[in-house]
C-alpha atoms as a PDB file:
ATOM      1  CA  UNK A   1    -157.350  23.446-135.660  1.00  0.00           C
ATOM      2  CA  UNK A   2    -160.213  21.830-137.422  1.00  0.00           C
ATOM      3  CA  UNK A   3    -163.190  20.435-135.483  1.00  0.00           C
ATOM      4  CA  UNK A   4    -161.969  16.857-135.845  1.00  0.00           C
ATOM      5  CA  UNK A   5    -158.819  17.680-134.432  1.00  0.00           C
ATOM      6  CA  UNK A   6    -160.377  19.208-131.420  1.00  0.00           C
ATOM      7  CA  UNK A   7    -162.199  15.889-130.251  1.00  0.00           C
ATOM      8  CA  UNK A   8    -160.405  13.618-127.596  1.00  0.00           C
ATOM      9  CA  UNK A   9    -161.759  10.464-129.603  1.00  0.00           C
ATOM     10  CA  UNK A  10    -160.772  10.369-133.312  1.00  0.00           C
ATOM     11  CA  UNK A  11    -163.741   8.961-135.949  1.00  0.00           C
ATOM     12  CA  UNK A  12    -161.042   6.445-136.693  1.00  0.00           C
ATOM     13  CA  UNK A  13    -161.379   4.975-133.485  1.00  0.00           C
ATOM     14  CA  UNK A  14    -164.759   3.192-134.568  1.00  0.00           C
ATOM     15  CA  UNK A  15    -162.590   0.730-136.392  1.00  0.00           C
ATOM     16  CA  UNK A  16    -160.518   0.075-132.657  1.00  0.00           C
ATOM     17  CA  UNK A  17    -164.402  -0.979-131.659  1.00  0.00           C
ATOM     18  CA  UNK A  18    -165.277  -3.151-134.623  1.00  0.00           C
ATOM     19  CA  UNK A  19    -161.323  -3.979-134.869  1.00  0.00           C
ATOM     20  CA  UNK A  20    -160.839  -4.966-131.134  1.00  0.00           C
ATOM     21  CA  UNK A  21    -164.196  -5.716-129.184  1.00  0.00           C
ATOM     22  CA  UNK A  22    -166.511  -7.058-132.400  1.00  0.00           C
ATOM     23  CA  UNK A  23    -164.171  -9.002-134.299  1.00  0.00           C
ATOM     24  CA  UNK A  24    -162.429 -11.118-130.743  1.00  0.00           C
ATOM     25  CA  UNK A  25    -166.203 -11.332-129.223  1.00  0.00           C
ATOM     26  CA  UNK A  26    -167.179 -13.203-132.386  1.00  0.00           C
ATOM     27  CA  UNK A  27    -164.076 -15.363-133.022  1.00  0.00           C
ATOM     28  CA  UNK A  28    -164.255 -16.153-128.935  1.00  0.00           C
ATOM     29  CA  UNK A  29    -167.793 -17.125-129.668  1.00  0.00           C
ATOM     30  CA  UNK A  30    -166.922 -19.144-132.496  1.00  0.00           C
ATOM     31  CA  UNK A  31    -164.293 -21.028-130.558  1.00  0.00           C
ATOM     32  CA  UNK A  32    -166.774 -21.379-127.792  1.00  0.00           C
ATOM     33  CA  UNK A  33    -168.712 -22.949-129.963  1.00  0.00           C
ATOM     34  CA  UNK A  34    -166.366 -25.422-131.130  1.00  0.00           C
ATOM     35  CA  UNK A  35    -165.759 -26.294-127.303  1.00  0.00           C
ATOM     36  CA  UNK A  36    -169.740 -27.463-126.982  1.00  0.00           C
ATOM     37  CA  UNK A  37    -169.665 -29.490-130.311  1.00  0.00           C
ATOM     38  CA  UNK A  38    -166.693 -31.209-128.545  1.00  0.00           C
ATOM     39  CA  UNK A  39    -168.831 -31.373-124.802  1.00  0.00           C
ATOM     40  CA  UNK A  40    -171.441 -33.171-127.056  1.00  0.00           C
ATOM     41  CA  UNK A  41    -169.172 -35.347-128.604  1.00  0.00           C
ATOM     42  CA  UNK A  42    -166.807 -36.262-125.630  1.00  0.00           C
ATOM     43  CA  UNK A  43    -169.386 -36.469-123.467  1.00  0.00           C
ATOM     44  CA  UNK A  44    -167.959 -34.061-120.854  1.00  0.00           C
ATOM     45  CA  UNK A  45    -170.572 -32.590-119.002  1.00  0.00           C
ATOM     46  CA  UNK A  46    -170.954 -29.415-117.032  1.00  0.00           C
ATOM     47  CA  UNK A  47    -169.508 -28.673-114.164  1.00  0.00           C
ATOM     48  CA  UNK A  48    -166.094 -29.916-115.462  1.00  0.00           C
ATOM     49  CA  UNK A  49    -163.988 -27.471-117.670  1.00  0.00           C
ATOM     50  CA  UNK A  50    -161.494 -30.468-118.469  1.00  0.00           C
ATOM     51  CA  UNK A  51    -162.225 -33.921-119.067  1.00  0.00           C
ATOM     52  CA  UNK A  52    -160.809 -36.569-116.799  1.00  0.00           C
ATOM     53  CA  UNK A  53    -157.937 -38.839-118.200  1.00  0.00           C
ATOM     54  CA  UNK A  54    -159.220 -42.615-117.081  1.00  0.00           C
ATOM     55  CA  UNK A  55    -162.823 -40.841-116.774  1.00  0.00           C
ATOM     56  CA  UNK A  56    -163.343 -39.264-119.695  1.00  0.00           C
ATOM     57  CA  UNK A  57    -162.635 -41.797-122.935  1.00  0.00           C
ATOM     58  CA  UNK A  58    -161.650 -39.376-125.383  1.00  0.00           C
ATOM     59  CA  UNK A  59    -159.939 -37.114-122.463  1.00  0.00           C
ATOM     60  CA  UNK A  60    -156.884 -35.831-124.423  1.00  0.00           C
ATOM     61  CA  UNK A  61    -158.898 -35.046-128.183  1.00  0.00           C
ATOM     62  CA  UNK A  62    -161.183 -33.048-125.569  1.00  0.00           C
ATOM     63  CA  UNK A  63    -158.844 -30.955-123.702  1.00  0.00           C
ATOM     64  CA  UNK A  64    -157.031 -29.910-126.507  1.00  0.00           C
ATOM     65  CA  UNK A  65    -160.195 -28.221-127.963  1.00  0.00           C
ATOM     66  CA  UNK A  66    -161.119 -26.462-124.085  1.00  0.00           C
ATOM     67  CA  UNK A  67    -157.446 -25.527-123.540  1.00  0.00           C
ATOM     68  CA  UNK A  68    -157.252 -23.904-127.323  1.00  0.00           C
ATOM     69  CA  UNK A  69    -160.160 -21.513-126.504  1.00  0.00           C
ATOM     70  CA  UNK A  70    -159.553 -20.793-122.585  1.00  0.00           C
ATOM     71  CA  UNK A  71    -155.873 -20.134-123.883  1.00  0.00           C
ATOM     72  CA  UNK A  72    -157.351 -17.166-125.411  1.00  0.00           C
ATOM     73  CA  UNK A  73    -159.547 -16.187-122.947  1.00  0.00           C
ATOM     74  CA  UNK A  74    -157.207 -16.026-120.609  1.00  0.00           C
ATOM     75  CA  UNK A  75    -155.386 -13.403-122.479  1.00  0.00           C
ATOM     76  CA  UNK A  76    -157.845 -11.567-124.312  1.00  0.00           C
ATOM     77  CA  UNK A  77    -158.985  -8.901-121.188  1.00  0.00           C
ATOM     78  CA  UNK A  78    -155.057  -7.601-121.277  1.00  0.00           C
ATOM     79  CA  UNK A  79    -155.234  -7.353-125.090  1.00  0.00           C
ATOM     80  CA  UNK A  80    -158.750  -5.828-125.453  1.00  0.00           C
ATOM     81  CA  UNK A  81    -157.550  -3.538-123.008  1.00  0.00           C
ATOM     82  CA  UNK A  82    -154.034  -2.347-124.459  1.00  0.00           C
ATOM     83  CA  UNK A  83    -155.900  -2.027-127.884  1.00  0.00           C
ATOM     84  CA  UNK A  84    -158.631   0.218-126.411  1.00  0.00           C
ATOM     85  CA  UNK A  85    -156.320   2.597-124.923  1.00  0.00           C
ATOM     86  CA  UNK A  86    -153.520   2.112-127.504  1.00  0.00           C
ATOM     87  CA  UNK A  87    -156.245   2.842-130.331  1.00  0.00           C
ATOM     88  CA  UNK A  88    -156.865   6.170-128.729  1.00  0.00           C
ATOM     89  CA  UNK A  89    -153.441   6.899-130.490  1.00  0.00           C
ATOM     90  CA  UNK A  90    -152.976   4.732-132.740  1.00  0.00           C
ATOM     91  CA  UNK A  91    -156.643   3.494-133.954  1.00  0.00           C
ATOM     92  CA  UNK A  92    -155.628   1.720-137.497  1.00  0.00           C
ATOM     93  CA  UNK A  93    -153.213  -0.179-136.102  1.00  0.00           C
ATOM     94  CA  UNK A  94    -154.785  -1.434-133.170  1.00  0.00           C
ATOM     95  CA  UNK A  95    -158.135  -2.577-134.981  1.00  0.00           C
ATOM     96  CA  UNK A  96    -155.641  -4.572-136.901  1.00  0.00           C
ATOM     97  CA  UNK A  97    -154.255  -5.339-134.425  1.00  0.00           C
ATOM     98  CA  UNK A  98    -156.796  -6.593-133.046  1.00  0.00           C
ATOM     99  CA  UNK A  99    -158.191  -8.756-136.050  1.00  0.00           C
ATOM    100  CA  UNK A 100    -154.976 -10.177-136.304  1.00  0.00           C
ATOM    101  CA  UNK A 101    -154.511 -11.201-132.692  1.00  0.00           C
ATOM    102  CA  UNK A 102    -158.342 -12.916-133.714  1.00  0.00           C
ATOM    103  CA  UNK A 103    -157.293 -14.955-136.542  1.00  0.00           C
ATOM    104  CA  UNK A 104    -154.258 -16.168-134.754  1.00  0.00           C
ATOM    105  CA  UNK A 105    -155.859 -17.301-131.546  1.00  0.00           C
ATOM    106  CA  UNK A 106    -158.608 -18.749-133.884  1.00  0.00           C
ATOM    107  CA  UNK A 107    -155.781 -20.948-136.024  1.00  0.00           C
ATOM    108  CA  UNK A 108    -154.160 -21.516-132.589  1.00  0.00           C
ATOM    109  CA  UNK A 109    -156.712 -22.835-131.542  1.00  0.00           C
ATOM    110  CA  UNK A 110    -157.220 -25.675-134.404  1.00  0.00           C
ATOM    111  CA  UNK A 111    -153.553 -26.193-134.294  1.00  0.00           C
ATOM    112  CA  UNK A 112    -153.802 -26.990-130.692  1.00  0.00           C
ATOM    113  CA  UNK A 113    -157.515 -29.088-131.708  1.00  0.00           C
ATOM    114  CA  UNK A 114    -154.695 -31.485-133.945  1.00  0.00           C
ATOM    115  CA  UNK A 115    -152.095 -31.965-131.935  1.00  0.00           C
ATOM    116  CA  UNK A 116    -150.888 -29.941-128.427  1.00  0.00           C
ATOM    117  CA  UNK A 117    -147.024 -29.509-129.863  1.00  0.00           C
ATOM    118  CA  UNK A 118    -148.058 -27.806-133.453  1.00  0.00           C
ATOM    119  CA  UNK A 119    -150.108 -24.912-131.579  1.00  0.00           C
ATOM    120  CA  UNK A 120    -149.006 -22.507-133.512  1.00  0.00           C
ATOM    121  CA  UNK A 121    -148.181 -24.795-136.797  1.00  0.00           C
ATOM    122  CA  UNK A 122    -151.635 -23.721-138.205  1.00  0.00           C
ATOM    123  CA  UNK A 123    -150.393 -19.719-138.272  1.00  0.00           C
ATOM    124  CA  UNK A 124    -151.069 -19.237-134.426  1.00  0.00           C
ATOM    125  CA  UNK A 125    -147.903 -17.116-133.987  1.00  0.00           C
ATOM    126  CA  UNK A 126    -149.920 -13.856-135.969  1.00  0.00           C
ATOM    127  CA  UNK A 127    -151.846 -13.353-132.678  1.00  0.00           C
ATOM    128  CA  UNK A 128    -148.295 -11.774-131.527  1.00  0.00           C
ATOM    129  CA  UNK A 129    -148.559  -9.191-134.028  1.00  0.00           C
ATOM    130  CA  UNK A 130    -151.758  -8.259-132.699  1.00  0.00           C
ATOM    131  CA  UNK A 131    -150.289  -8.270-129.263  1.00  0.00           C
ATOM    132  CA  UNK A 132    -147.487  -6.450-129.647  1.00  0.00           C
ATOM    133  CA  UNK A 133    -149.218  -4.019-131.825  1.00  0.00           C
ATOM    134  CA  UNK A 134    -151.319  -3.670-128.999  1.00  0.00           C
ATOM    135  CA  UNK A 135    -148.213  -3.582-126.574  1.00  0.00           C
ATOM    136  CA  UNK A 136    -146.443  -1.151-128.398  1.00  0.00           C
ATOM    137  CA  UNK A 137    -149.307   1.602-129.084  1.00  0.00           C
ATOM    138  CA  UNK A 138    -150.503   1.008-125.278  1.00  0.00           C
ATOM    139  CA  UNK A 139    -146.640   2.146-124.611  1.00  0.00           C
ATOM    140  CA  UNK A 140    -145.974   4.621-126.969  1.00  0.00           C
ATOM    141  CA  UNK A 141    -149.976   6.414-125.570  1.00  0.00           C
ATOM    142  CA  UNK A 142    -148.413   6.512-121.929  1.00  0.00           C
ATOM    143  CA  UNK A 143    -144.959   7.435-122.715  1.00  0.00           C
ATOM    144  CA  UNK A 144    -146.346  10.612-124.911  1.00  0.00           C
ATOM    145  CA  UNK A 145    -148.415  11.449-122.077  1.00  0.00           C
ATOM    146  CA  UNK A 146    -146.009  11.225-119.277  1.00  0.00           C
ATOM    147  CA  UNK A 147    -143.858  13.627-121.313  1.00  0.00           C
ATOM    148  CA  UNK A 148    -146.800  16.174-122.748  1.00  0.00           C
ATOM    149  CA  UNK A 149    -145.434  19.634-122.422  1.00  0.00           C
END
């Protein structure tokens, strides 16, 4: 058995890092970001996460940006956490997986921004590539485990 065979973490699982908790942290950032441009412009101030139809002019064209980026917050601890222990296995995939679940919350996201019906007319679906991926590898970890001889 070589040395790098002997180490509970594989070197490959730097890419699951950069993959799955650099790459989301940034795009979530970026879509963050997106949601105060649209605070500024919609006037919707702090404390409310929504704006309020009959309150809030623009109400709809505001919401749609918010609910595009808490969309993926909402899911992302389940995902970062399927690809961190999935990865353990399976690193290459889940750092894809990972970047792919990114870019398709991202173009969710701005299909959501145009219009709440086309969500995922943008490319949105790829995000559940990444998810599965991240499903999947998650599985496959704790069913090789459970039956480790």
């Amino acid at each position: 058995m070589s040395p790098s065979e002997n180490r509970l973490i594989r070197s490959e699982y730097g890419y699951v890092i950069i993959g799955s908790v650099i790459v989301p942290t940034v795009g979530l950032m970026m879509m963050g970001g997106n949601v105060m441009e649209a605070r500024k412009k919609y006037n919707v101030k702090y404390p409310n996460l929504y704006a309020v139809p009959g309150v809030h002019k623009d109400a709809d064209a505001f919401n749609q940006i918010q609910r595009g980026h808490q969309n993926a917050m909402e899911t992302f601890p389940s995902v970062l956490a399927m690809l961190l222990v999935g990865g353990l296995k399976h690193p290459l995939a889940c750092a894809a997986g990972g970047v792919l679940w990114t870019i398709g919350r991202y173009l969710y996201m701005v299909g959501y921004t145009e219009d709440s019906n086309k969500r995922y007319g943008k490319g949105g679906a790829i995000h559940w590539i990444g998810f599965l991926t991240a499903l999947i590898s998650s599985g496959k970890l704790a069913y090789d485990l459970v039956n480790a001889k």
